[in-house]
PDB file of N, CA and C in Angstrom:
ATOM      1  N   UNK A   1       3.472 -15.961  13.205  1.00  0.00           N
ATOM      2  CA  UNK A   1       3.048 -16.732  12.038  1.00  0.00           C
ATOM      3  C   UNK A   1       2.705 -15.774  10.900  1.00  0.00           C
ATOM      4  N   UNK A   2       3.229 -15.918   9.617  1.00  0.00           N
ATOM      5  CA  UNK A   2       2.989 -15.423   8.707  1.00  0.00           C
ATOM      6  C   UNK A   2       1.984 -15.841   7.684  1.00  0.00           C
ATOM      7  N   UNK A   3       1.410 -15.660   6.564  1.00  0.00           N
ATOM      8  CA  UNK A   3       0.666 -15.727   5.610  1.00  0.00           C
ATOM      9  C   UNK A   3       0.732 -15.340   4.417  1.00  0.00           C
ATOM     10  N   UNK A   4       1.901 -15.287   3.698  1.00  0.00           N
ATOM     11  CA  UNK A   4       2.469 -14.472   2.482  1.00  0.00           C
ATOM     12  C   UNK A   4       1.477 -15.021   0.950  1.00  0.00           C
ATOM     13  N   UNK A   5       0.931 -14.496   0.238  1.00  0.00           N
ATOM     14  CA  UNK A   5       0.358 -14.876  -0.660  1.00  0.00           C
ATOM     15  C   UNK A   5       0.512 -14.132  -2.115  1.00  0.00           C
ATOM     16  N   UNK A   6       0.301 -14.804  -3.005  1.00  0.00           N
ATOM     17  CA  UNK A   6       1.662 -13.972  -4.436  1.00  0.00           C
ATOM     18  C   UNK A   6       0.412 -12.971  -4.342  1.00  0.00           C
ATOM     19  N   UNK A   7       0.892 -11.329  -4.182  1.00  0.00           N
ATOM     20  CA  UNK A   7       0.150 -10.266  -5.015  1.00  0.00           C
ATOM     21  C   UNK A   7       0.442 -10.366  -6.341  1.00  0.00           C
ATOM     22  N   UNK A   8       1.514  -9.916  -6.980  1.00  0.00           N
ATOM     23  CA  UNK A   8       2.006  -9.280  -8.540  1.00  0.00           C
ATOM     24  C   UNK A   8       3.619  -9.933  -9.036  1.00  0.00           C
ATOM     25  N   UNK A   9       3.405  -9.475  -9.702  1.00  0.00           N
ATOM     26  CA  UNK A   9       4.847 -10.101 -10.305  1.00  0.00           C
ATOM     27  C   UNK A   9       5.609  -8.626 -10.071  1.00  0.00           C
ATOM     28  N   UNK A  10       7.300  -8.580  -9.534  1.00  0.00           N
ATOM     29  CA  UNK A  10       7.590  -7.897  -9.465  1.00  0.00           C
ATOM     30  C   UNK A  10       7.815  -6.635 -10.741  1.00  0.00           C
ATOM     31  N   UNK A  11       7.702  -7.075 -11.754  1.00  0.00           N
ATOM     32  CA  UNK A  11       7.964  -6.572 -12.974  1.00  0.00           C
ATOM     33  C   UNK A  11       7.150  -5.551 -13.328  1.00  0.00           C
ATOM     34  N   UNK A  12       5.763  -5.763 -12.857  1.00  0.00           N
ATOM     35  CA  UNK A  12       4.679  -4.930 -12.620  1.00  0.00           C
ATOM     36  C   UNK A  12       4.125  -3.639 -12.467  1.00  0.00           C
ATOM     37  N   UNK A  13       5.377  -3.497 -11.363  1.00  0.00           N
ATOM     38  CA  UNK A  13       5.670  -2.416 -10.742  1.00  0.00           C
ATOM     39  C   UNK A  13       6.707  -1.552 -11.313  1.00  0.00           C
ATOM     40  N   UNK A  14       5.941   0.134 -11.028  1.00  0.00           N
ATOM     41  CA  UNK A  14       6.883   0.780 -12.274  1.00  0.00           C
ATOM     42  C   UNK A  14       8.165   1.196 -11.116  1.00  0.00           C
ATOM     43  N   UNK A  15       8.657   1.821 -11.364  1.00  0.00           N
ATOM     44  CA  UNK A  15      10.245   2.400 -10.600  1.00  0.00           C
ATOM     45  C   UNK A  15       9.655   2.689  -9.158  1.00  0.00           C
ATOM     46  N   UNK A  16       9.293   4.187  -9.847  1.00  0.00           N
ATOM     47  CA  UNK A  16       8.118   4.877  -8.468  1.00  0.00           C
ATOM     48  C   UNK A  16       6.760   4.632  -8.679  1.00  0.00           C
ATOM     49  N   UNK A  17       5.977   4.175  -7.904  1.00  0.00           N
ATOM     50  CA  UNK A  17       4.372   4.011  -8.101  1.00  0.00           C
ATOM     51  C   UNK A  17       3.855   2.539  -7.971  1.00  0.00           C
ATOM     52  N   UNK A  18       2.379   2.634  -7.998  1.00  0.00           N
ATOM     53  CA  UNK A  18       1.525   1.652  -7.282  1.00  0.00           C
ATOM     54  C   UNK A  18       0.981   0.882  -8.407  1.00  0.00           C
ATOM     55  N   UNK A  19       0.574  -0.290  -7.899  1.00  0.00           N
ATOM     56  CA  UNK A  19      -0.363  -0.549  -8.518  1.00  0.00           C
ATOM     57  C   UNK A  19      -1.593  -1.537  -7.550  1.00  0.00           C
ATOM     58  N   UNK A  20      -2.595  -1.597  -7.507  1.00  0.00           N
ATOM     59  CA  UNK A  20      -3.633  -2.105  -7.530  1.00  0.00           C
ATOM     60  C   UNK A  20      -4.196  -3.739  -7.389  1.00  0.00           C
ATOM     61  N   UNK A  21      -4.289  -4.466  -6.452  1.00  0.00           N
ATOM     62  CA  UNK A  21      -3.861  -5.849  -6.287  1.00  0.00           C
ATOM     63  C   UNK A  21      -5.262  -6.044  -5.205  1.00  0.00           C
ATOM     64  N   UNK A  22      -6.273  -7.528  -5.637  1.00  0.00           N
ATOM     65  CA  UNK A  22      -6.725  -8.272  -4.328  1.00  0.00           C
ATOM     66  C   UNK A  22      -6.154  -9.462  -4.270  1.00  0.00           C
ATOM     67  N   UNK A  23      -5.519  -9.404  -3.051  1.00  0.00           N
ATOM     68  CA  UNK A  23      -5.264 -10.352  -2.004  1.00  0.00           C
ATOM     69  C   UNK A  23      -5.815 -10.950  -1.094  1.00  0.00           C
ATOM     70  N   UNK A  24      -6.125 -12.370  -1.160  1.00  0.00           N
ATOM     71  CA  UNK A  24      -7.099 -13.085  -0.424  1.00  0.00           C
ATOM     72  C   UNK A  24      -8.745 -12.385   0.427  1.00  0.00           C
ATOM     73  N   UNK A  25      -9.116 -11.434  -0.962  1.00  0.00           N
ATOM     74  CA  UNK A  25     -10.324 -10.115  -0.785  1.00  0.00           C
ATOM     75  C   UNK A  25     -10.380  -9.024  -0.082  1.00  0.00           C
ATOM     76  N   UNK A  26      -8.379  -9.252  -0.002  1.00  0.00           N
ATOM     77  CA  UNK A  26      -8.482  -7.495   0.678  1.00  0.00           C
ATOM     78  C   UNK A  26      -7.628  -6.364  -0.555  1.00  0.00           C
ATOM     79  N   UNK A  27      -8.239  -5.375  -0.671  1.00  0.00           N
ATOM     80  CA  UNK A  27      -7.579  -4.798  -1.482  1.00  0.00           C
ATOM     81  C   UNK A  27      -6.345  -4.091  -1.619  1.00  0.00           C
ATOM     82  N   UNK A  28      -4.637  -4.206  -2.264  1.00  0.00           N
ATOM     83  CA  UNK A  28      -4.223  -3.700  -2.070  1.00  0.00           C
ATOM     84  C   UNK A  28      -2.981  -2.986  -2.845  1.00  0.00           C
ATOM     85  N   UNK A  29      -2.921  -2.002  -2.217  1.00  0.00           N
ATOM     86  CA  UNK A  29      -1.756  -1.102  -3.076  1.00  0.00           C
ATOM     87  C   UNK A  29      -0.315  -1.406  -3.070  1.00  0.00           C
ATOM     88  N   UNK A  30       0.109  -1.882  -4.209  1.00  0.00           N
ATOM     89  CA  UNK A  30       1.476  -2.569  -3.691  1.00  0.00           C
ATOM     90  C   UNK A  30       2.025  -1.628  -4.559  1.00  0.00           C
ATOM     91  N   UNK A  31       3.147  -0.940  -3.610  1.00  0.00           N
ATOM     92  CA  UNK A  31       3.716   0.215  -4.166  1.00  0.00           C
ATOM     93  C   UNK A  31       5.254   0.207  -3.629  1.00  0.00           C
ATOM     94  N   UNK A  32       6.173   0.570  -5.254  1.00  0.00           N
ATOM     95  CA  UNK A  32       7.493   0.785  -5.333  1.00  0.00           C
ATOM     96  C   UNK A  32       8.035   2.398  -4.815  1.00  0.00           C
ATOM     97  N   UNK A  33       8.879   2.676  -3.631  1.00  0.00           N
ATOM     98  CA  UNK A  33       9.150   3.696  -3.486  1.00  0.00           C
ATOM     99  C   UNK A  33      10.171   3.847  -3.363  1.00  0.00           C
ATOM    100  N   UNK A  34      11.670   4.483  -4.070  1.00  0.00           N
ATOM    101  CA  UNK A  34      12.840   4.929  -3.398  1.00  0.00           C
ATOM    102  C   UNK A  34      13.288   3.297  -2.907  1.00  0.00           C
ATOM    103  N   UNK A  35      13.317   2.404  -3.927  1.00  0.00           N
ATOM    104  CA  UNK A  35      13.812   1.239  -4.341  1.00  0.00           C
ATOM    105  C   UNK A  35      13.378   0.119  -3.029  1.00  0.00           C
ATOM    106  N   UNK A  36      12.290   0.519  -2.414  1.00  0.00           N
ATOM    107  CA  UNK A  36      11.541  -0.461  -1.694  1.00  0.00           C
ATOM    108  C   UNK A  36      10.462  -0.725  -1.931  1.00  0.00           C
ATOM    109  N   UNK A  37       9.818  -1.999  -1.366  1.00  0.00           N
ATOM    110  CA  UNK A  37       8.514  -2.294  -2.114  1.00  0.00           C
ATOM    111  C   UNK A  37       7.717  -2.262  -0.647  1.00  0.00           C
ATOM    112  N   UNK A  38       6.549  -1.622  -0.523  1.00  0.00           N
ATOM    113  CA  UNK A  38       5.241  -1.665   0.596  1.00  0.00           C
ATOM    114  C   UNK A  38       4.377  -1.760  -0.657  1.00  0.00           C
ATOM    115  N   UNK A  39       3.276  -2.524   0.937  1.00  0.00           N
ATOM    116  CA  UNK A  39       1.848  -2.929   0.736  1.00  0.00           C
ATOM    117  C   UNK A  39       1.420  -2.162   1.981  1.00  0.00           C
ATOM    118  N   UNK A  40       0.228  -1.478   1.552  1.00  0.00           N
ATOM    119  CA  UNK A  40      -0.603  -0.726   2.064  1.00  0.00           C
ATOM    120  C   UNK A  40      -2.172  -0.845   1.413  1.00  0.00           C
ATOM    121  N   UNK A  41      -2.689  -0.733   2.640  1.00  0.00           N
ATOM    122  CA  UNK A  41      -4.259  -0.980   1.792  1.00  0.00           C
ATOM    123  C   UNK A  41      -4.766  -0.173   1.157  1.00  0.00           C
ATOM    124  N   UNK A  42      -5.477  -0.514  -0.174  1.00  0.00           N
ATOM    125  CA  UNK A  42      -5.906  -0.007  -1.279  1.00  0.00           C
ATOM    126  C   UNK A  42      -7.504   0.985  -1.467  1.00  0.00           C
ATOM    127  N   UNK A  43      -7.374   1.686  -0.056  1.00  0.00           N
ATOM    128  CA  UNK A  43      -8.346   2.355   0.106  1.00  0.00           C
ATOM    129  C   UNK A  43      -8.425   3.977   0.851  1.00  0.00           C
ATOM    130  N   UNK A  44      -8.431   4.727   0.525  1.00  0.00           N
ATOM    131  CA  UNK A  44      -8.268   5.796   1.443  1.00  0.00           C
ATOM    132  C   UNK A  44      -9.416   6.078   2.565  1.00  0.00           C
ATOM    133  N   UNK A  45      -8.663   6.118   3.652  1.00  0.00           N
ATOM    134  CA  UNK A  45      -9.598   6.317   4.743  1.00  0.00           C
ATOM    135  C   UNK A  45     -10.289   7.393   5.062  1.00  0.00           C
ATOM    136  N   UNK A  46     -10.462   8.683   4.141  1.00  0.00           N
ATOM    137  CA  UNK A  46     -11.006   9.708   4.102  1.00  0.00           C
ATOM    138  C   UNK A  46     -12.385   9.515   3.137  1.00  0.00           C
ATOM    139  N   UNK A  47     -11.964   8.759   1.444  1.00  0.00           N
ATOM    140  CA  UNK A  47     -12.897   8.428   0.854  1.00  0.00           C
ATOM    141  C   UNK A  47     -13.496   7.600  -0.165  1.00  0.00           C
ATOM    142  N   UNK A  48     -12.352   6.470   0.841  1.00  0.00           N
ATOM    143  CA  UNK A  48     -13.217   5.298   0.059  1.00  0.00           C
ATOM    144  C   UNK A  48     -12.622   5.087  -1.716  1.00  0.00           C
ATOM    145  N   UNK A  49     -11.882   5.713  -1.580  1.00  0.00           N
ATOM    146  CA  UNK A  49     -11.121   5.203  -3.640  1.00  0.00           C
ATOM    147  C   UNK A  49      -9.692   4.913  -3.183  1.00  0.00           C
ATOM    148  N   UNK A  50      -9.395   4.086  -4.463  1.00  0.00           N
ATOM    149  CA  UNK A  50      -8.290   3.780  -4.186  1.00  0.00           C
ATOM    150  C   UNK A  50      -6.514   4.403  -4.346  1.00  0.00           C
ATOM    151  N   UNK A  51      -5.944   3.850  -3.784  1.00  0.00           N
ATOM    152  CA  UNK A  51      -4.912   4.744  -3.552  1.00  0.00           C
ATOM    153  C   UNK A  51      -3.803   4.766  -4.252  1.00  0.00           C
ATOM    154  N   UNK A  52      -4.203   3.277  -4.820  1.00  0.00           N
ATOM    155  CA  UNK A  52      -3.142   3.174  -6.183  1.00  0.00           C
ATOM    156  C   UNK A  52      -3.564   3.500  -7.470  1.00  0.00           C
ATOM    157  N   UNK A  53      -3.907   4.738  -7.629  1.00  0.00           N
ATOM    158  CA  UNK A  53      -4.497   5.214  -8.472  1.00  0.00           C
ATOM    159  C   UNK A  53      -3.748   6.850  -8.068  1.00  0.00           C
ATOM    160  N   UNK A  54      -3.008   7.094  -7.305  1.00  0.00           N
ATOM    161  CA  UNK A  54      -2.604   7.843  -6.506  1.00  0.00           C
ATOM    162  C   UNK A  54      -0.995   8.322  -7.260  1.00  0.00           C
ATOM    163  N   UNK A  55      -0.581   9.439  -6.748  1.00  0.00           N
ATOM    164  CA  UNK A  55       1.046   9.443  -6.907  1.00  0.00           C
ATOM    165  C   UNK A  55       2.029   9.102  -5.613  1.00  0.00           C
ATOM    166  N   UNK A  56       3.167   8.456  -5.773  1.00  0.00           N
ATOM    167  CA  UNK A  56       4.155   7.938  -4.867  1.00  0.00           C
ATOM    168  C   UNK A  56       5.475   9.308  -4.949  1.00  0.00           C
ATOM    169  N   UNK A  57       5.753   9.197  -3.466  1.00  0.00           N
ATOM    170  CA  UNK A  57       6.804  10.700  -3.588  1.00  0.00           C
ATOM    171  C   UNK A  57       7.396  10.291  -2.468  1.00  0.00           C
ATOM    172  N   UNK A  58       8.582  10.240  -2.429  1.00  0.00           N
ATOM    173  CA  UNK A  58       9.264  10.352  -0.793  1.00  0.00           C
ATOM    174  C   UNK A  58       8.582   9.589   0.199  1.00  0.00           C
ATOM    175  N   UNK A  59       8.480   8.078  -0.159  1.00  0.00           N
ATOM    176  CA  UNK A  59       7.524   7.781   0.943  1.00  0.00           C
ATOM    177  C   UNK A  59       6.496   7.550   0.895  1.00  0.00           C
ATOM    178  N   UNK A  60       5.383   8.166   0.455  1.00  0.00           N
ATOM    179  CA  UNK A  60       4.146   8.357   0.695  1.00  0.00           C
ATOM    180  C   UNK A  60       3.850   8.461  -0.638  1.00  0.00           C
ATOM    181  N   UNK A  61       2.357   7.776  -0.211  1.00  0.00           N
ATOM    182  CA  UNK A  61       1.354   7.567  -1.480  1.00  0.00           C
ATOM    183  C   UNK A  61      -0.075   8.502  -0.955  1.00  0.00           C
ATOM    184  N   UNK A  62      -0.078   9.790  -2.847  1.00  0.00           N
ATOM    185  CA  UNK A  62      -1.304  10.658  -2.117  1.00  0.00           C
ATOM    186  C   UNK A  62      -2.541  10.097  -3.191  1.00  0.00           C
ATOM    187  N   UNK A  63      -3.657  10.485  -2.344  1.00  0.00           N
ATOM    188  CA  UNK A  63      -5.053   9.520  -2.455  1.00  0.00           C
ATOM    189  C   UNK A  63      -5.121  11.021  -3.637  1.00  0.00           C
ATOM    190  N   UNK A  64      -5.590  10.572  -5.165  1.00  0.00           N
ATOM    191  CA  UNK A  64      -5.652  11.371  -6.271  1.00  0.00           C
ATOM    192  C   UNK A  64      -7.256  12.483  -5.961  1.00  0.00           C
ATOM    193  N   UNK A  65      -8.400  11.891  -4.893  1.00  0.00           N
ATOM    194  CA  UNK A  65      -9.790  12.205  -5.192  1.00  0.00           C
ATOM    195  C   UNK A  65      -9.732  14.049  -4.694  1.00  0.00           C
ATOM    196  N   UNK A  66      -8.513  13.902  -2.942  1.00  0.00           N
ATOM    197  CA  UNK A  66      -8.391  14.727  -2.548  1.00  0.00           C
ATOM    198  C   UNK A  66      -7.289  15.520  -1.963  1.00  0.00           C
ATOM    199  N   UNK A  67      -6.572  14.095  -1.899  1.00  0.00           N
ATOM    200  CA  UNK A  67      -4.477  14.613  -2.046  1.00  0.00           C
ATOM    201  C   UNK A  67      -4.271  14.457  -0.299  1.00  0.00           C
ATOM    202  N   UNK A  68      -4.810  13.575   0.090  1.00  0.00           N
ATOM    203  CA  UNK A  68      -4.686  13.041   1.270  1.00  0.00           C
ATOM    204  C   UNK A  68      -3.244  12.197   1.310  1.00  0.00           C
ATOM    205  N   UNK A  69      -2.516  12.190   1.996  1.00  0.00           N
ATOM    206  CA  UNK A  69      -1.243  11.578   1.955  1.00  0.00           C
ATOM    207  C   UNK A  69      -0.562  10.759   2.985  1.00  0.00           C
ATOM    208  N   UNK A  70      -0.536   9.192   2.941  1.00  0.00           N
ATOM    209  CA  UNK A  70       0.174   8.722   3.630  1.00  0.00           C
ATOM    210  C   UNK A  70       1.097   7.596   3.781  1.00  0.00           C
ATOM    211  N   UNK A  71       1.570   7.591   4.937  1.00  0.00           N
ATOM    212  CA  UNK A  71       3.492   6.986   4.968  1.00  0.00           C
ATOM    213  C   UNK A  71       2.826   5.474   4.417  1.00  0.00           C
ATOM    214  N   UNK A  72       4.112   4.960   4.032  1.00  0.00           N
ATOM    215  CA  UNK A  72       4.007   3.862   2.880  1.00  0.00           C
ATOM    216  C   UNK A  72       4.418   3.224   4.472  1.00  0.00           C
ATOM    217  N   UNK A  73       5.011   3.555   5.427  1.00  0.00           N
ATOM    218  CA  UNK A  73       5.322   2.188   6.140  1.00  0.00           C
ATOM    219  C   UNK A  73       4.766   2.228   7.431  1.00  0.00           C
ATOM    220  N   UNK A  74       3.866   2.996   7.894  1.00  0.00           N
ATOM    221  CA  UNK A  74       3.391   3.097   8.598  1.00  0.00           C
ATOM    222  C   UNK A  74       1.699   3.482   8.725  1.00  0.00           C
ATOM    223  N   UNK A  75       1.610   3.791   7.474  1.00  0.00           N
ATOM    224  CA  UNK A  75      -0.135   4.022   7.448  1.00  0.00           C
ATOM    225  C   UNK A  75      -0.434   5.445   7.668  1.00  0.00           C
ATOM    226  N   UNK A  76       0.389   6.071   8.324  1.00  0.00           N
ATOM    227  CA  UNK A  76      -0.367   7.617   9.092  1.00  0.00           C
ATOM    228  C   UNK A  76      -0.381   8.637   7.883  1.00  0.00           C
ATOM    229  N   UNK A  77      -1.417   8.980   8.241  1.00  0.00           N
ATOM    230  CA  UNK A  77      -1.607  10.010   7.301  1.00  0.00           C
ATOM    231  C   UNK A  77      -0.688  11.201   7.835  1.00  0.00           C
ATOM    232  N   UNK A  78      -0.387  11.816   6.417  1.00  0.00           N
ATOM    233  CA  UNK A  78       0.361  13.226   6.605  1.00  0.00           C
ATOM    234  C   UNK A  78       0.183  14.033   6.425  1.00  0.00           C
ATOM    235  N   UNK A  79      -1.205  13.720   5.439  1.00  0.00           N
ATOM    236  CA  UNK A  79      -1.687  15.404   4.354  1.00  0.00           C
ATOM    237  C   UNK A  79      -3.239  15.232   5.011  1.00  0.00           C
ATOM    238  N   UNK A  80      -3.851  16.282   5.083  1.00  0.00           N
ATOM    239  CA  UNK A  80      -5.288  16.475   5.202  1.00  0.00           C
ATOM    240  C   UNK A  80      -6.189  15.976   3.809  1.00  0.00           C
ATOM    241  N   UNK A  81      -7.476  15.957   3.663  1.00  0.00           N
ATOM    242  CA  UNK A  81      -8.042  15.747   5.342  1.00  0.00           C
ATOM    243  C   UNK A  81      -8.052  14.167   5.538  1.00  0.00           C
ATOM    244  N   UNK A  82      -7.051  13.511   5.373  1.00  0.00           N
ATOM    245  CA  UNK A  82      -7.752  12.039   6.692  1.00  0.00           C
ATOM    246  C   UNK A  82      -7.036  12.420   7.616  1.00  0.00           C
ATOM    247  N   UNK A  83      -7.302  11.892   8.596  1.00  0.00           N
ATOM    248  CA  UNK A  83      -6.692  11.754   9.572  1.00  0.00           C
ATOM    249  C   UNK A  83      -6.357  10.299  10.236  1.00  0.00           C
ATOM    250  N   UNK A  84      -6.941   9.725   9.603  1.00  0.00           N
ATOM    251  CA  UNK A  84      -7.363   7.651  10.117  1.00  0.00           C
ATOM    252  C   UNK A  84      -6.233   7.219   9.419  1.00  0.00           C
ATOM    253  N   UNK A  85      -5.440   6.424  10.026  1.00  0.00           N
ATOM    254  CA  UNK A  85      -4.442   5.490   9.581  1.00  0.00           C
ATOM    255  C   UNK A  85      -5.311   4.225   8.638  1.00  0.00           C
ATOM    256  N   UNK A  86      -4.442   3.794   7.689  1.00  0.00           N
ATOM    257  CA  UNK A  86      -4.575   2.713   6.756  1.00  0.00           C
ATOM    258  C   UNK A  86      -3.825   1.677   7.531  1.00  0.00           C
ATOM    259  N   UNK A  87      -4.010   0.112   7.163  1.00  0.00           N
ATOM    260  CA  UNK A  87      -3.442  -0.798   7.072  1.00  0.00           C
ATOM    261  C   UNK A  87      -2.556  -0.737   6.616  1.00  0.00           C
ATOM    262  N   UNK A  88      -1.226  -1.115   7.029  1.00  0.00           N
ATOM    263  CA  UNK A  88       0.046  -1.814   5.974  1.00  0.00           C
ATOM    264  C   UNK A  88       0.093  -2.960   6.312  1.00  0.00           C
ATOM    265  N   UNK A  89       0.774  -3.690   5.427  1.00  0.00           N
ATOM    266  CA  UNK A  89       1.084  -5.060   5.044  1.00  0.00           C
ATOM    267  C   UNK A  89       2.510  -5.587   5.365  1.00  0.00           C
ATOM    268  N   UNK A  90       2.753  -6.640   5.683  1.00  0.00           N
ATOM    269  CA  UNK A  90       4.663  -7.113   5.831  1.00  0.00           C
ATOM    270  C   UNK A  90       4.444  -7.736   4.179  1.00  0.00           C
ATOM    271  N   UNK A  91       5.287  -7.192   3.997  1.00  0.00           N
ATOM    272  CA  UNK A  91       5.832  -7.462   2.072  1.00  0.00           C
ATOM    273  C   UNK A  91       7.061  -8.411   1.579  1.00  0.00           C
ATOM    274  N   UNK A  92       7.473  -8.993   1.012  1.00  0.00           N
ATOM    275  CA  UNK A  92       8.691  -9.394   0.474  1.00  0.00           C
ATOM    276  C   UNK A  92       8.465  -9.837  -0.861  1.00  0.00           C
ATOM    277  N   UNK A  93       9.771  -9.780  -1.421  1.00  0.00           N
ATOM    278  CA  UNK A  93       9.996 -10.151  -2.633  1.00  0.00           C
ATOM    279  C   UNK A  93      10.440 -11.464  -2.902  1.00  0.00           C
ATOM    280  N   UNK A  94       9.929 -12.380  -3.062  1.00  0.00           N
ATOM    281  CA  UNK A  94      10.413 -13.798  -3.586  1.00  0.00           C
ATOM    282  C   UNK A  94      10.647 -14.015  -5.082  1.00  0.00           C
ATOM    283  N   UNK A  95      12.135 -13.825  -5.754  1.00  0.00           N
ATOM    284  CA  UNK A  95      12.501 -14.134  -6.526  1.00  0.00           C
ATOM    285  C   UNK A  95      11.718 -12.939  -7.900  1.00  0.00           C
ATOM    286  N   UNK A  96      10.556 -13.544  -8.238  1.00  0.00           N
ATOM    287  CA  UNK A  96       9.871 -12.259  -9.659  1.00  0.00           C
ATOM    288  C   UNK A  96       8.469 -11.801  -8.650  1.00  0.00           C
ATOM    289  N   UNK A  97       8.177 -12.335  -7.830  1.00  0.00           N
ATOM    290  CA  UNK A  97       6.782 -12.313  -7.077  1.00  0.00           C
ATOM    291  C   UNK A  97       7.389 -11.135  -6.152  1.00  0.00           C
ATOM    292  N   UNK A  98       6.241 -10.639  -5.927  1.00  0.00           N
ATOM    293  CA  UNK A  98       5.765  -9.767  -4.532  1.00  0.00           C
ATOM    294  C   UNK A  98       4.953 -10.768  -3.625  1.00  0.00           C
ATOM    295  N   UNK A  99       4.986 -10.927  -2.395  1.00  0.00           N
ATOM    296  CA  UNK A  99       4.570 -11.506  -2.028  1.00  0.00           C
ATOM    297  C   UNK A  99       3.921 -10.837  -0.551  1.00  0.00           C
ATOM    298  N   UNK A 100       2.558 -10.859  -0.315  1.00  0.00           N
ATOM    299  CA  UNK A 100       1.794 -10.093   0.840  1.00  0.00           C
ATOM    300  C   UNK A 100       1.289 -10.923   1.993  1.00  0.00           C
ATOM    301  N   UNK A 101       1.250 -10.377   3.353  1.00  0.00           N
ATOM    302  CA  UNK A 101       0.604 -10.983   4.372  1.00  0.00           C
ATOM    303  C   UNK A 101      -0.757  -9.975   4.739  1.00  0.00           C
ATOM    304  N   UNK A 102      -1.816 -10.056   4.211  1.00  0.00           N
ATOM    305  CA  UNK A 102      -2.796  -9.351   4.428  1.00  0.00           C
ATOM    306  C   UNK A 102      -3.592  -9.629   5.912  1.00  0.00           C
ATOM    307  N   UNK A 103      -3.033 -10.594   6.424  1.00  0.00           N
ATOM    308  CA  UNK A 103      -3.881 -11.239   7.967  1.00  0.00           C
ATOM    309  C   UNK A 103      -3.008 -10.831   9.082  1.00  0.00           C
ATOM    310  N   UNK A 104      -2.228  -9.965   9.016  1.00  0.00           N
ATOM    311  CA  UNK A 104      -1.322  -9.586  10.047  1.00  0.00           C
ATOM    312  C   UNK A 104      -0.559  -8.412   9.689  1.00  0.00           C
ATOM    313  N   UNK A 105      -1.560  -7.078   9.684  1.00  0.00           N
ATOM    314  CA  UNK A 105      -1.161  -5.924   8.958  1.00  0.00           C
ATOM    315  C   UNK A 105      -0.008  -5.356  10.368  1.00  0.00           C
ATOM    316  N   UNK A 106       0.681  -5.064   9.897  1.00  0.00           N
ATOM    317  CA  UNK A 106       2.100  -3.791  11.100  1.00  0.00           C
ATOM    318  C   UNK A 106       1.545  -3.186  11.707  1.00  0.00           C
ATOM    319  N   UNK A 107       0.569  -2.435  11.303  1.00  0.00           N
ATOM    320  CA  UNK A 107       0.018  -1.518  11.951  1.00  0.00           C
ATOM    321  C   UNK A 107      -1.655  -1.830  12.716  1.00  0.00           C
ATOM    322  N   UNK A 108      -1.682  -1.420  13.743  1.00  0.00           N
ATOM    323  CA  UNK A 108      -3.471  -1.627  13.724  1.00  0.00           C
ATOM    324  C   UNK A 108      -3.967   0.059  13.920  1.00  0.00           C
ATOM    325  N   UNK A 109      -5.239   0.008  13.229  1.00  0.00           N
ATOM    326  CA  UNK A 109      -6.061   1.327  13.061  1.00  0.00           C
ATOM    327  C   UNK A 109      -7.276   1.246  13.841  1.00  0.00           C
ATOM    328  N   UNK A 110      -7.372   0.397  14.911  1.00  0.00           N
ATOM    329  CA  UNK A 110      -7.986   0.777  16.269  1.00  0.00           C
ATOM    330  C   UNK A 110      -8.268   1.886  16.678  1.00  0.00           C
TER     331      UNK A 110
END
């Protein structure tokens, strides 16, 4: 069962890079990479700021406070120092909308 709810309008979103979205009060980074769109949560698990505030590169979105870096589709961090996986999101694009399932993230960080 899914839960898709409009984040942003696709237009929003620049080529490469994030932007900044709450979704049903979870916060999140809905970010264009290498002509795909992820949702990942909008928080870095090292310190707490957000990540779309961040730069997008190959994949991965790095947290700006300390350059912590991780996979857009899987959560894991790649760059020091987090080490704690983030939430991702199942994403799609409906028509001009982005559209997010924030209640049934891909990943769990258990």
């Amino acid at each position: 069962m899914t839960d898709y709810q409009r984040a942003c309008p696709l237009a929003d979103l620049p080529e490469t890079g994030a932007v900044g979205v709450v979704v049903d009060g979870v916060p999140v980074a809905v970010v264009r990479s290498e002509g795909q769109v992820h949702a990942i949560h909008d928080v870095c698990s090292h310190a707490e700021v957000a990540l779309s505030e961040g730069d997008v590169e190959d994949g991965e979105i790095e947290c700006w406070l300390h350059g912590s870096r991780f996979d857009l589709t899987s959560g894991t961090p790649t760059g020091l120092p987090a080490t704690t996986p983030v939430p991702v999101y199942p994403v799609k694009v409906d028509g001009d909308d982005v559209l997010v399932d924030v209640h049934h993230p891909l990943n769990t960080t258990d």
